[in-house]
Protein backbone atom coordinates (compact mmCIF):
# COMPACT_ATOMS: atom_id res chain seq x y z
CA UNK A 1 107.63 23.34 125.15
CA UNK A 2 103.94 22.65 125.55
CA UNK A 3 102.75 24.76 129.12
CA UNK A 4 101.55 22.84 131.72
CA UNK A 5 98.33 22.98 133.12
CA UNK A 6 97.41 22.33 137.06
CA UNK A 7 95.02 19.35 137.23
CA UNK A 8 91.59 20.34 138.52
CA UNK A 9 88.60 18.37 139.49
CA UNK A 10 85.21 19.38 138.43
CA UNK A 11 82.84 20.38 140.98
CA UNK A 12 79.85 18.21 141.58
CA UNK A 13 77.29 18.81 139.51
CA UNK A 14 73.55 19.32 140.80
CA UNK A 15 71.46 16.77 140.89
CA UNK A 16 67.69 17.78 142.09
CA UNK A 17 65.71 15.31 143.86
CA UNK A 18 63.48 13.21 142.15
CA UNK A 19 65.61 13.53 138.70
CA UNK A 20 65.71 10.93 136.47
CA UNK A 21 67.53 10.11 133.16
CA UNK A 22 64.14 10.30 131.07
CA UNK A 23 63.40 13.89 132.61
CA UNK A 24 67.43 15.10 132.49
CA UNK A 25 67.19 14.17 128.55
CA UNK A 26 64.25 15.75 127.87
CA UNK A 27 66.08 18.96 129.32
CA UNK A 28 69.29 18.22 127.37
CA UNK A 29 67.09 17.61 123.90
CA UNK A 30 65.39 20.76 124.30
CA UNK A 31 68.37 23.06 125.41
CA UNK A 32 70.43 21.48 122.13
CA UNK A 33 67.44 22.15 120.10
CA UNK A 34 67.15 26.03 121.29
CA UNK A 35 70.83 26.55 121.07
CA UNK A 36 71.34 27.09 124.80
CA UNK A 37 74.25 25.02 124.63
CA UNK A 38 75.81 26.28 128.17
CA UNK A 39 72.47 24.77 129.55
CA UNK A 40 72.53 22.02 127.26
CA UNK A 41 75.95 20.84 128.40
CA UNK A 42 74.93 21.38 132.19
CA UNK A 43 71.94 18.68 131.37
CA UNK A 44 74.55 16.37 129.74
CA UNK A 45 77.12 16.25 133.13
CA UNK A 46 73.63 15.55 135.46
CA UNK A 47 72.43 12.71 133.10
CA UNK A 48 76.39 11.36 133.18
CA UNK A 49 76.34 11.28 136.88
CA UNK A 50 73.46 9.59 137.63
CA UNK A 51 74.16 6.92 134.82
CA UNK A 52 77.87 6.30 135.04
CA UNK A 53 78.38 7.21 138.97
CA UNK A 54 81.51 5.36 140.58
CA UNK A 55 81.99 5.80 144.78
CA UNK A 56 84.45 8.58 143.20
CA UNK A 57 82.36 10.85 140.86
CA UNK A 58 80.16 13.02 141.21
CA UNK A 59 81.49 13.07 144.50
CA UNK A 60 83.50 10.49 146.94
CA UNK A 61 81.71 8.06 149.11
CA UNK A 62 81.87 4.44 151.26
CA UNK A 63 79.17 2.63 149.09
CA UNK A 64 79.11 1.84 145.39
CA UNK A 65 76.21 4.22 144.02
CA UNK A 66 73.10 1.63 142.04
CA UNK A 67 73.17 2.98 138.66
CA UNK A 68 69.27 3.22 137.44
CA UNK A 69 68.07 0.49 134.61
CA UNK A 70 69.04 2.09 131.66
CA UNK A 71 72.91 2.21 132.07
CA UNK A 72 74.43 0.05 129.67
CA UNK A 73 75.86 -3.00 130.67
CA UNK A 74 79.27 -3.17 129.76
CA UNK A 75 81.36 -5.38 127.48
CA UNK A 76 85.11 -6.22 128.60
CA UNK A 77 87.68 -5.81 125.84
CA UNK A 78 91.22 -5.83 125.89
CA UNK A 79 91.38 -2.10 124.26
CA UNK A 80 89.60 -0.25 126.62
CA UNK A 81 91.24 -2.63 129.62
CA UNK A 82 94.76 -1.40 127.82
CA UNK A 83 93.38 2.28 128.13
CA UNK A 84 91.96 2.76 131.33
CA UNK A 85 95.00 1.27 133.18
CA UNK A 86 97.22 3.54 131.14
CA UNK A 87 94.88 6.62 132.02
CA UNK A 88 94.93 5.42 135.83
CA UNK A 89 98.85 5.27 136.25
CA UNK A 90 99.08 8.63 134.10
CA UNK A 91 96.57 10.27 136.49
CA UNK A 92 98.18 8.55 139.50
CA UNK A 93 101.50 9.77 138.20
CA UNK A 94 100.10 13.95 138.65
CA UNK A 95 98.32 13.17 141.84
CA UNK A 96 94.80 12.96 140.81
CA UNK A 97 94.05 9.79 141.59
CA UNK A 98 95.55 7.80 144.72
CA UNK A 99 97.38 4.67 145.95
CA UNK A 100 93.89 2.80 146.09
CA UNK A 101 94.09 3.15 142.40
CA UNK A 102 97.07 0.47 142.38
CA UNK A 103 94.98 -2.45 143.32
CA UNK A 104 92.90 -1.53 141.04
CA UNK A 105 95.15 -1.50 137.94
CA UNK A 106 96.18 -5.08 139.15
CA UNK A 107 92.70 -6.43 138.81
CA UNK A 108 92.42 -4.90 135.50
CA UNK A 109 95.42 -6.93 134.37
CA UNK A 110 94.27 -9.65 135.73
CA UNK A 111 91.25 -9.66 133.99
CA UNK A 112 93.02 -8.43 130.36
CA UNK A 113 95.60 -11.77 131.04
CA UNK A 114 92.09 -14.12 131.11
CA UNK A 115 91.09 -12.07 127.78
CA UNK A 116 94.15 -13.25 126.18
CA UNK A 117 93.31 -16.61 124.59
CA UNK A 118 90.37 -14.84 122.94
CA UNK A 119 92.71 -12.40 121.04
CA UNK A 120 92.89 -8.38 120.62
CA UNK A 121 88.99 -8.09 119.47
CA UNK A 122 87.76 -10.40 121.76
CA UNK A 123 84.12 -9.03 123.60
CA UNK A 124 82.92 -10.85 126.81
CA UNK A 125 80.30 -9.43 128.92
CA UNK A 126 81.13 -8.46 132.23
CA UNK A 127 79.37 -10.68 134.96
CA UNK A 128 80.42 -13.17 137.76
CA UNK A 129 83.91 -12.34 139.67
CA UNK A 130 85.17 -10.11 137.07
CA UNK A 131 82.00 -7.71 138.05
CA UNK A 132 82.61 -8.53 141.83
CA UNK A 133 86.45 -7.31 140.81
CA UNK A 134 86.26 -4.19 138.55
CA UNK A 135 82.22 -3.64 138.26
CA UNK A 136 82.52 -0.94 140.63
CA UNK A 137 85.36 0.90 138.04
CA UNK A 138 84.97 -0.50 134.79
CA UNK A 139 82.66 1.49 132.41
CA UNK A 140 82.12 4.29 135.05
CA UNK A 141 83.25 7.49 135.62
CA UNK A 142 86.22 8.22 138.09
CA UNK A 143 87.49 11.78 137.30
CA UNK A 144 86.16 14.63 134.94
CA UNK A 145 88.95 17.61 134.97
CA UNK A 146 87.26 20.97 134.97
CA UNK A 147 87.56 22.56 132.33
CA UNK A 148 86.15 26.00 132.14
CA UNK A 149 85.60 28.13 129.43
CA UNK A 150 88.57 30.98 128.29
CA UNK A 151 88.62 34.38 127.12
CA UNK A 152 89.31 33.43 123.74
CA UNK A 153 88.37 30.22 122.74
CA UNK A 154 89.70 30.56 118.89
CA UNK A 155 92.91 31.50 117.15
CA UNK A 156 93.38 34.74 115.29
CA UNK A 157 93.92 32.91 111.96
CA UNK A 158 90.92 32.42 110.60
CA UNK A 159 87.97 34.75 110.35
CA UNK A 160 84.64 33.34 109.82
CA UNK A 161 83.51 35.41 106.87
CA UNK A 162 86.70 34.31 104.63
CA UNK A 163 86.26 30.57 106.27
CA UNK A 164 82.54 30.63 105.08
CA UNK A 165 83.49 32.04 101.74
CA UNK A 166 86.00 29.40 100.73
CA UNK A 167 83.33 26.68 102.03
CA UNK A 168 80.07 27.57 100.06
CA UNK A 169 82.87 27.99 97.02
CA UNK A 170 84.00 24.55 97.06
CA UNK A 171 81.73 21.94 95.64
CA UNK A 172 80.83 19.62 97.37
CA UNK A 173 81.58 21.66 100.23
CA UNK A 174 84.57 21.30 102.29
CA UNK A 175 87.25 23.78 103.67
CA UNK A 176 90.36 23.13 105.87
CA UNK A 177 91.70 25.15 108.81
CA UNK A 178 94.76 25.43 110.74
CA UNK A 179 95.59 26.74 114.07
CA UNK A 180 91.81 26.38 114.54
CA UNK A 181 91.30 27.32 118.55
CA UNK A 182 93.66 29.28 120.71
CA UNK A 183 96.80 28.08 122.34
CA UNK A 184 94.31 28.17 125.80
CA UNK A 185 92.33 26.55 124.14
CA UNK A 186 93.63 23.53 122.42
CA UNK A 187 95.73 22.80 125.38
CA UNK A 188 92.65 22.99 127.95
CA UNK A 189 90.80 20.78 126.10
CA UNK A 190 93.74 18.48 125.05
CA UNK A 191 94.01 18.02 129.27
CA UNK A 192 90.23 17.47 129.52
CA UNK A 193 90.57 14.56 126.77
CA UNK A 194 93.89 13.02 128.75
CA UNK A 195 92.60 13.27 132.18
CA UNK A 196 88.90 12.69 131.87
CA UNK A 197 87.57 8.81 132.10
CA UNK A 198 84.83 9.50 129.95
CA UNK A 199 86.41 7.15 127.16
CA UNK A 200 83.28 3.98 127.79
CA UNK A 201 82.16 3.25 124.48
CA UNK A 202 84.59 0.36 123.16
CA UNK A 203 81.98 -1.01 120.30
CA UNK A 204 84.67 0.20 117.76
CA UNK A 205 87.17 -2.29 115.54
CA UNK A 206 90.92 -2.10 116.07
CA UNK A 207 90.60 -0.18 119.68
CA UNK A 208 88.93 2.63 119.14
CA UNK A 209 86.73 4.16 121.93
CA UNK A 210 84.06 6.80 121.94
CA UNK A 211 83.40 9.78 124.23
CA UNK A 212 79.92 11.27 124.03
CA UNK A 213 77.86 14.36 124.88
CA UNK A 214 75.59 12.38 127.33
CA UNK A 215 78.43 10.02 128.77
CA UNK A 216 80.35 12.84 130.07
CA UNK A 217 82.25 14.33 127.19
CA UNK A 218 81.24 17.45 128.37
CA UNK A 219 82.29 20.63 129.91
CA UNK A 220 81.77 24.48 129.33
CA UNK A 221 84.85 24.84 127.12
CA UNK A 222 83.95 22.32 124.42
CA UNK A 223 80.34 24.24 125.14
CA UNK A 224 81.46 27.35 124.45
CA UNK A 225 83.47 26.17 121.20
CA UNK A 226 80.35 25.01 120.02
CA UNK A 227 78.50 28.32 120.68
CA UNK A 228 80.90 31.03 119.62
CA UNK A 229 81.42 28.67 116.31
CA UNK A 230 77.59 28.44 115.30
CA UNK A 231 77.79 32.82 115.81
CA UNK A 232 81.14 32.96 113.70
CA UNK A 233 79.47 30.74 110.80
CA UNK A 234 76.36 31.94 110.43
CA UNK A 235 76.03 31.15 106.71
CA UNK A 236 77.15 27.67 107.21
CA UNK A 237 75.73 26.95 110.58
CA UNK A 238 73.99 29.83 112.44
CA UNK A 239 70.44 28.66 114.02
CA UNK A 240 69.22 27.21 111.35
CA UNK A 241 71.03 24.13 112.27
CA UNK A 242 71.65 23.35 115.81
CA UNK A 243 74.39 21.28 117.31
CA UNK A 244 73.06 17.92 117.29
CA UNK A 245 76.17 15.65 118.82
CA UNK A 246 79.61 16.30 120.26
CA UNK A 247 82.21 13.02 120.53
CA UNK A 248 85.81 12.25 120.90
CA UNK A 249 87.69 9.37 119.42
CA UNK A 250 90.71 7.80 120.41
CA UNK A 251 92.79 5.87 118.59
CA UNK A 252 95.13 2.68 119.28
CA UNK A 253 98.24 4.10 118.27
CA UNK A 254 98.50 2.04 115.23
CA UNK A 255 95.37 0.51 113.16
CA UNK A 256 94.81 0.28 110.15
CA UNK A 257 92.33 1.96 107.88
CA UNK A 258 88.98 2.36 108.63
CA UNK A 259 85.92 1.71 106.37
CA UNK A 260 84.02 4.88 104.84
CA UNK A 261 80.62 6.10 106.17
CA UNK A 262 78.68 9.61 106.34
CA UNK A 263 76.84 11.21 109.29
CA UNK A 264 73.17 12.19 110.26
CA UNK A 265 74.02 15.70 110.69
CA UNK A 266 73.98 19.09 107.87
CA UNK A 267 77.43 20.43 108.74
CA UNK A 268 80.37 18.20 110.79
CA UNK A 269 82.98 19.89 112.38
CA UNK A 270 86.24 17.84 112.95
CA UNK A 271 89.10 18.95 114.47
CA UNK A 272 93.05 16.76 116.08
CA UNK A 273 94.27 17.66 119.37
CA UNK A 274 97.15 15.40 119.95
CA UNK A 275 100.62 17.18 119.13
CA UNK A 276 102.23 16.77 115.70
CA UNK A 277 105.44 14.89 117.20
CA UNK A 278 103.30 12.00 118.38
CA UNK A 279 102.56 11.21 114.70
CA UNK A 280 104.90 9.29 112.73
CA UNK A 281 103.15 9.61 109.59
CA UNK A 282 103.31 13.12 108.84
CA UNK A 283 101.76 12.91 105.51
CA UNK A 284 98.87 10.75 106.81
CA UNK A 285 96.66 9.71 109.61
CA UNK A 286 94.26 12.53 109.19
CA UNK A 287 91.25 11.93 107.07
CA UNK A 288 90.15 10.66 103.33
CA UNK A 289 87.12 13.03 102.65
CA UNK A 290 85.18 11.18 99.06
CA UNK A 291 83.58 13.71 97.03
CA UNK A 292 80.02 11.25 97.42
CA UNK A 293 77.19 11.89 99.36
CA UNK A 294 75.21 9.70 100.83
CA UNK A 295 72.16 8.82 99.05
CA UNK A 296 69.07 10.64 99.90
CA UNK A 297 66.75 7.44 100.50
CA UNK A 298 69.19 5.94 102.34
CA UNK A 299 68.56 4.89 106.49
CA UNK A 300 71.03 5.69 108.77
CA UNK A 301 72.73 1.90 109.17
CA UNK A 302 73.01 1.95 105.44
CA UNK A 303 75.45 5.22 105.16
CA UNK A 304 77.12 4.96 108.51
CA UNK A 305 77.31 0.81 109.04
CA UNK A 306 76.42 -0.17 105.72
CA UNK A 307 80.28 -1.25 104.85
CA UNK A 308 79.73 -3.52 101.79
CA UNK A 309 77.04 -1.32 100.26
CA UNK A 310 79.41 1.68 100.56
CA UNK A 311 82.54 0.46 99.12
CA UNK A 312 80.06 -0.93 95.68
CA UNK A 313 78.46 2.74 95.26
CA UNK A 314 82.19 4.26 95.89
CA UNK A 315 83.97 1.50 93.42
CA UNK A 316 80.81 2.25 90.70
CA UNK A 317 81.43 5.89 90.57
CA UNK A 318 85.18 5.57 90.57
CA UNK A 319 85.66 7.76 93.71
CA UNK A 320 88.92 8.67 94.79
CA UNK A 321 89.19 10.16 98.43
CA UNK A 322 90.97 13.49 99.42
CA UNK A 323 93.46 12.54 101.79
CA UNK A 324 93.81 15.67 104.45
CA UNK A 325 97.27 14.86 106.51
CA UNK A 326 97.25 14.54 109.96
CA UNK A 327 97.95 18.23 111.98
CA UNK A 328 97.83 19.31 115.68
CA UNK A 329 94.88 22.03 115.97
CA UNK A 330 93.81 20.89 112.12
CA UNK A 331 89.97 21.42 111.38
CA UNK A 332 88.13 20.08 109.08
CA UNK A 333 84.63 21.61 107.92
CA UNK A 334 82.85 19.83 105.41
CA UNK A 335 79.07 18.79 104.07
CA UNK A 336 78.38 15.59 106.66
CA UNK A 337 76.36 13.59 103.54
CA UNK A 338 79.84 12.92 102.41
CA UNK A 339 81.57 9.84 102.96
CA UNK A 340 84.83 9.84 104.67
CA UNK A 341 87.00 7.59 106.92
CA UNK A 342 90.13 7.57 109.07
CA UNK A 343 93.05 6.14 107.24
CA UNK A 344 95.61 4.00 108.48
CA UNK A 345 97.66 5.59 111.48
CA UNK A 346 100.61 5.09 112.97
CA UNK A 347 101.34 7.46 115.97
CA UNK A 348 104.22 6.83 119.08
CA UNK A 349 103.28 4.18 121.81
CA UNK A 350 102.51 5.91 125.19
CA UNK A 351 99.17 6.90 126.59
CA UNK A 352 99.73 10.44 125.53
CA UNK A 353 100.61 9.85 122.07
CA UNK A 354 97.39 8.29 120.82
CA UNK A 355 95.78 9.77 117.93
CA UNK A 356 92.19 11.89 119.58
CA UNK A 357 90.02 13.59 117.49
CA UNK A 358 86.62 16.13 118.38
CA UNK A 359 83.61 15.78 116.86
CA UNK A 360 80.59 18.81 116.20
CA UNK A 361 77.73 17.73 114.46
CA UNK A 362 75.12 19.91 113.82
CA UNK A 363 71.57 20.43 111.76
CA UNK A 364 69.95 17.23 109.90
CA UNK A 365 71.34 15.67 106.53
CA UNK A 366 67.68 16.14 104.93
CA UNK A 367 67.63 19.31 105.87
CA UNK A 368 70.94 20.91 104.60
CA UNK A 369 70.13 23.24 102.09
C-alpha cells in the first residue's frame, strides 16, 4: 500500500519590487551555471509567478493578475483540456481546490466539445469568448504542492562509485538503476507531479505535455536531487558540467511510439515515477536507447526535430535500439549525444495512471569529454 501524503500548498514565493522576467533569468542562468541549484530553483518559482500568475497562485486575490509581454500565448488542445479537468476534479476530490473549481471544469468541456470536429490533434489559439471563459485558468498556474526537501533523498541501492564504474565501462556510455531515490522520496515527488498544474506546454504529438524548470516544475526536492546527484557522480557529472534543464513528461495513457532524437546536454538523467501496476506493458513503455550519437556538426533542430534526417542516418548504419522496460523508480543514465525515444505505451486510464517521467540534463554535448 503506497503511504499517503497530506496535501500542502507552497508558500508564496518572494517577489521584490521592480523584478522582472529578464532580471529573474539572469539570476536563474547564473545560479544554474555556479551550481547553486537551491538558489537556482528559488529564481525559477519567482520567474513562474510572475509569468503564469492565476487570481489563485502565488497567492489568492479578487482580480485576474496582467501577465507581462513575454508569457506565451496559449494554444487550446483537446489533450491538455482532457488533463487539466482530470487534475481539477482529482485535486477537488482531496480538498485542495474548491467548489468554484466546478464551473470551471464545465467551461473546459465546453470548450473541448467545440474542439471536437477538429479531431484529437487539433491546435486553435485561444482568443474571443473562449479567453473571456477559461483565459483566466487555462495555461496558468493554480496550485504548486510544497514539496520540501528530505533527509535522504536517494535509496541505499546504489552507490555512486560502483554506478560511475559500470557507466565509463560501457561504450557508448549508458548504465541502468533501480530503486533510484528513497521511498520519501519518490513518493514526494510523485505527489508534486499529480498535484502541481505546472503541466502548460502541450506542443507535443499524441498528448504529451511538458513541465519545465522556468514554468514551475520546480521545488527544493527535485533541487536537492539534482545537487546531492552531481556530488555522488563526480566522475560523470561533478562541476564540470552543470545542470542545464530539469522537465517532466506526461503521457496520454496510450500513444504510440515516438520518433528518435538526442539532447543538447553532456550527461541526461532519466528517471519513471508512476507505479508499476499502472503499466500494462510490463516489458515495454520505458525507453529505446540507439547506440548513435548525434553528429558533431549537427544544429540542435537537426538531432532533436530533425525526424526524417534521423531515421536515414539510423536505417544507414543499421541501428537497432536497446529497449529498457518500463519500472517504477527506474533510472536511466546515459551519454545525451545518443539518440533515443519513448516507445509505444499502454498504461491504465485514470488521471493517476498516466505514464510521467523526470528529466536532468546537465553540461553541453560539445563539451562532454
Amino acid at each position: 500500500m503506497r503511504r499517503k501524503i497530506a496535501p500542502r500548498k507552497a508558500p508564496p514565493p518572494r517577489l521584490h519590487r521592480g523584478a522582472d522576467l529578464r532580471t529573474i533569468e539572469q539570476g536563474l542562468d547564473h545560479a544554474m551555471q555556479e551550481g547553486h541549484l537551491a538558489a537556482a530553483a528559488e529564481e525559477a518559482v519567482r520567474y513562474a509567478a510572475l509569468r503564469r500568475a492565476s487570481r489563485w497562485y502565488p497567492v489568492a486575490r479578487v482580480e485576474d493578475p496582467e501577465l507581462p509581454p513575454r508569457s506565451p500565448s496559449p494554444m487550446l488542445t483537446p489533450s491538455k483540456l482532457l488533463h487539466d479537468i482530470a487534475q481539477f476534479q482529482y485535486l477537488q476530490g482531496r480538498g485542495i481546490l474548491g467548489d468554484d473549481f466546478t464551473a470551471i471544469i464545465d467551461q473546459y468541456e465546453m470548450v473541448l466539445e467545440g474542439l471536437a470536429p477538429l479531431g484529437e490533434a487539433a491546435r486553435v489559439p485561444m482568443s474571443g469568448a473562449v479567453r473571456a471563459e477559461i483565459g483566466h485558468v487555462y495555461s496558468r498556474i493554480v496550485h504548486v504542492r510544497d514539496t520540501p526537501r528530505v533527509a535522504r533523498p536517494f535509496s541505499g541501492a546504489w552507490t555512486g562509485g560502483a554506478l560511475e564504474d559500470a557507466y565509463l565501462g560501457e561504450r557508448p556510455n549508458v548504465v541502468v538503476v533501480d530503486d533510484f531515490l528513497s521511498a520519501e522520496a519518490i513518493d514526494s515527488l510523485r505527489e508534486f507531479c499529480l498535484e502541481s498544474t505546472v503541466w502548460l506546454t502541450n506542443r507535443y504529438d499524441h498528448g504529451r505535455l511538458g513541465a519545465f524548470f522556468r514554468d514551475g516544475f520546480s521545488c527544493p526536492l527535485l533541487a536537492q536531487i539534482a545537487e546531492e546527484l552531481r556530488a555522488a557522480l563526480p566522475r560523470v557529472i561533478g562541476r564540470r558540467h552543470p545542470l542545464r534543464q530539469v522537465w517532466g513528461f506526461k503521457y496520454a495513457n496510450t500513444q504510440p511510439c515516438l520518433g528518435s532524437h538526442a539532447d543538447f546536454a553532456a550527461v541526461n538523467v532519466n528517471f519513471w515515477i508512476t507505479p508499476d501496476e499502472a503499466n500494462l506493458d510490463p516489458g515495454g513503455g520505458g525507453l529505446h536507447l540507439y547506440d548513435v550519437a548525434a553528429p558533431r556538426d549537427w544544429t540542435f533542430d537537426m538531432y532533436n526535430r530533425g525526424g526524417d534526417r534521423i531515421r536515414e542516418l539510423l536505417a544507414s548504419l543499421g541501428a537497432k535500439p536497446r529497449h529498457i522496460p518500463y519500472r517504477h523508480n527506474r533510472a536511466v543514465i546515459f551519454d545525451s549525444d545518443l539518440f533515443h525515444a519513448t516507445p509505444a505505451l499502454r498504461f491504465r486510464s485514470g488521471y493517476e495512471n498516466r505514464r510521467v517521467n523526470v528529466t536532468f540534463l546537465y553540461g553541453d554535448r560539445l563539451n562532454d569529454h
